[in-house]
Protein backbone atom coordinates (compact mmCIF):
# COMPACT_ATOMS: atom_id res chain seq x y z
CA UNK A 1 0.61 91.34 112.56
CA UNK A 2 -1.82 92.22 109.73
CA UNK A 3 -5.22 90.70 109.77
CA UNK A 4 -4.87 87.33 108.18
CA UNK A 5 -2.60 86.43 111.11
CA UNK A 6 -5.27 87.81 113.49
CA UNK A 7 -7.82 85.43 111.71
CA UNK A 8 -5.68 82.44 111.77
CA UNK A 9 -4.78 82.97 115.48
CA UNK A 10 -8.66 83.36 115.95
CA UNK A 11 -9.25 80.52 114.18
CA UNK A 12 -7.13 77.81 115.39
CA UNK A 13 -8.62 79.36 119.10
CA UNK A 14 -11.61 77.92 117.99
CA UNK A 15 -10.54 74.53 116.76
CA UNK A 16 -9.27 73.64 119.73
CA UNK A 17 -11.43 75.26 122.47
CA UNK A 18 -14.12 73.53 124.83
CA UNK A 19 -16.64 72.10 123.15
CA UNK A 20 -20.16 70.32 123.93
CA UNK A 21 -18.58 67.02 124.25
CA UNK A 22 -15.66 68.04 126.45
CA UNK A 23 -17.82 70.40 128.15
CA UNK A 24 -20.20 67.16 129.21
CA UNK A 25 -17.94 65.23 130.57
CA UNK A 26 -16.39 67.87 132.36
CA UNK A 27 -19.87 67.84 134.19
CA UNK A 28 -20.25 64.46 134.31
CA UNK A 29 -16.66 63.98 136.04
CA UNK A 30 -17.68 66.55 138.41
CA UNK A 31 -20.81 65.57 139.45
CA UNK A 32 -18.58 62.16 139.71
CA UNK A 33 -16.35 63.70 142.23
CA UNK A 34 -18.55 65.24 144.44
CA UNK A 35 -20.32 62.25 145.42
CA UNK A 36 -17.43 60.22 145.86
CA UNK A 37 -16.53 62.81 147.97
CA UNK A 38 -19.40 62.69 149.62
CA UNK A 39 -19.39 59.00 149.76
CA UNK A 40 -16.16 59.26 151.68
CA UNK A 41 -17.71 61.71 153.98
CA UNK A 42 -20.59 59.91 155.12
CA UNK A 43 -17.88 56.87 155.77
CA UNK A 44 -16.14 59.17 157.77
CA UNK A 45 -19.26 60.61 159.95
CA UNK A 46 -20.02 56.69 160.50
CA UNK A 47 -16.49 55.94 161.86
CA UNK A 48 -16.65 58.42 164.01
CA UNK A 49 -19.90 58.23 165.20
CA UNK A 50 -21.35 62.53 164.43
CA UNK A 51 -23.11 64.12 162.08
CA UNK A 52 -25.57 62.82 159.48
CA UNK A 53 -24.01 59.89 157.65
CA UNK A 54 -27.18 58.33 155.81
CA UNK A 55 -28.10 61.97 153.77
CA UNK A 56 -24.55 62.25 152.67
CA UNK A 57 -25.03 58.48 151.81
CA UNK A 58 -28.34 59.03 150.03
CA UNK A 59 -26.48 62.27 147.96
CA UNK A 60 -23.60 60.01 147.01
CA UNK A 61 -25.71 57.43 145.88
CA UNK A 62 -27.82 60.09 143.78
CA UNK A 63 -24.62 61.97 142.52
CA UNK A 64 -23.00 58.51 141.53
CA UNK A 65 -25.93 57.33 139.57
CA UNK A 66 -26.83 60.72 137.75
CA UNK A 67 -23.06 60.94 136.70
CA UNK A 68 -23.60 57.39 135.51
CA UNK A 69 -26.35 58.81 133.38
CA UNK A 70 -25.01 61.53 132.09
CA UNK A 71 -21.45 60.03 131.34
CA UNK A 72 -23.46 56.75 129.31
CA UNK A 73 -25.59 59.62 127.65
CA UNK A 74 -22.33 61.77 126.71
CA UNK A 75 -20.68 58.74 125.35
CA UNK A 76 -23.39 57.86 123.24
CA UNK A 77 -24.04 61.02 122.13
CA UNK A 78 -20.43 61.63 120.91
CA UNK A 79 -18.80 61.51 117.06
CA UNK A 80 -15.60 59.56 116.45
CA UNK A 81 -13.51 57.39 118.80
CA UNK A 82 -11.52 57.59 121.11
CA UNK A 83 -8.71 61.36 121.19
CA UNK A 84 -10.52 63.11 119.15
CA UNK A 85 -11.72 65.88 121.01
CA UNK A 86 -14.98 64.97 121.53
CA UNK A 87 -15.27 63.68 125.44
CA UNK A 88 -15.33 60.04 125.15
CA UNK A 89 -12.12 59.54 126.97
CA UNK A 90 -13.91 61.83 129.85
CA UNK A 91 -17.28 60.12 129.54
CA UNK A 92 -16.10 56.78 130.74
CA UNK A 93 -13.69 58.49 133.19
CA UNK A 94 -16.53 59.91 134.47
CA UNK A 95 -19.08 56.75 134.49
CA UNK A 96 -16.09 54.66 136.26
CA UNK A 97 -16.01 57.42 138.82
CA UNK A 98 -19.75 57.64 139.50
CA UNK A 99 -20.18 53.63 139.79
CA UNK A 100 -17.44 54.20 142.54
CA UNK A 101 -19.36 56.95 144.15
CA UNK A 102 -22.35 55.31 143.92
CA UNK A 103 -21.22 51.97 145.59
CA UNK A 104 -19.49 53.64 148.13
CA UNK A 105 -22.75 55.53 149.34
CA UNK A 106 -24.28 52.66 149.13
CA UNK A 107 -21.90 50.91 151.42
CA UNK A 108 -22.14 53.75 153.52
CA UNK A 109 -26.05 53.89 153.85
CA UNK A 110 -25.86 50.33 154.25
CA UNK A 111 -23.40 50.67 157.40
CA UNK A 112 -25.43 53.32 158.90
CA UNK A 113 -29.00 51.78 158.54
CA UNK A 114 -27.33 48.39 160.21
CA UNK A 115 -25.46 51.24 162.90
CA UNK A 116 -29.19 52.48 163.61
CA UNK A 117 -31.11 49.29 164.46
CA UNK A 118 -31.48 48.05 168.05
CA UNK A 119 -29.80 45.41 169.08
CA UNK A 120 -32.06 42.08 169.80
């Protein structure tokens, strides 16, 4: 292998690699994840009547909307449609999954504010 080999190699590395766009909705997705995992946790707690439901409700409900944010900011912010490269695909993967994390803390906090009240 001589050198222009080793500089093509190098270069097509770089063409291809992780880039801002793919890199934010990477985050975004994640962020995404962990509250709907969370959101499924605090539905869990409430079932089974331990632990502390409502914060894992409240930090599902905050994860959900801030990967909302930053999926809606990622798509905006990215060049060219749709398999390009550039994260859109993942940027609405991402804002699908945080409206579903953020709806089911909500459900959640709503089920364990109405679990909490005395009865009349």
């Amino acid at each position: 292998m001589d050198t222009t080999d080793i500089a093509a190699v190098l270069q097509a590395a770089t063409d291809y690699g992780t880039g801002y766009g793919r890199a934010g909705s990477l985050v975004a997705g994640l962020i995404a994840l962990f509250g709907f995992a969370m959101g499924g946790t605090a539905l869990y707690r409430l079932k089974k009547g331990r632990g502390f439901a409502g914060q894992a409700a409240v930090v599902a409900v905050a994860a959900g909307l801030a990967a909302l944010a930053f999926g809606a900011w990622n798509l905006a912010a990215a060049e060219g449609g749709l398999g390009t490269g550039n994260g859109r695909a993942g940027a609405v993967v991402a804002m699908v999954i945080g409206l579903g994390a953020a709806v089911l803390g909500w459900w959640a906090l709503r089920r364990s504010r109405s679990a909490t009240r005395a009865p009349e």
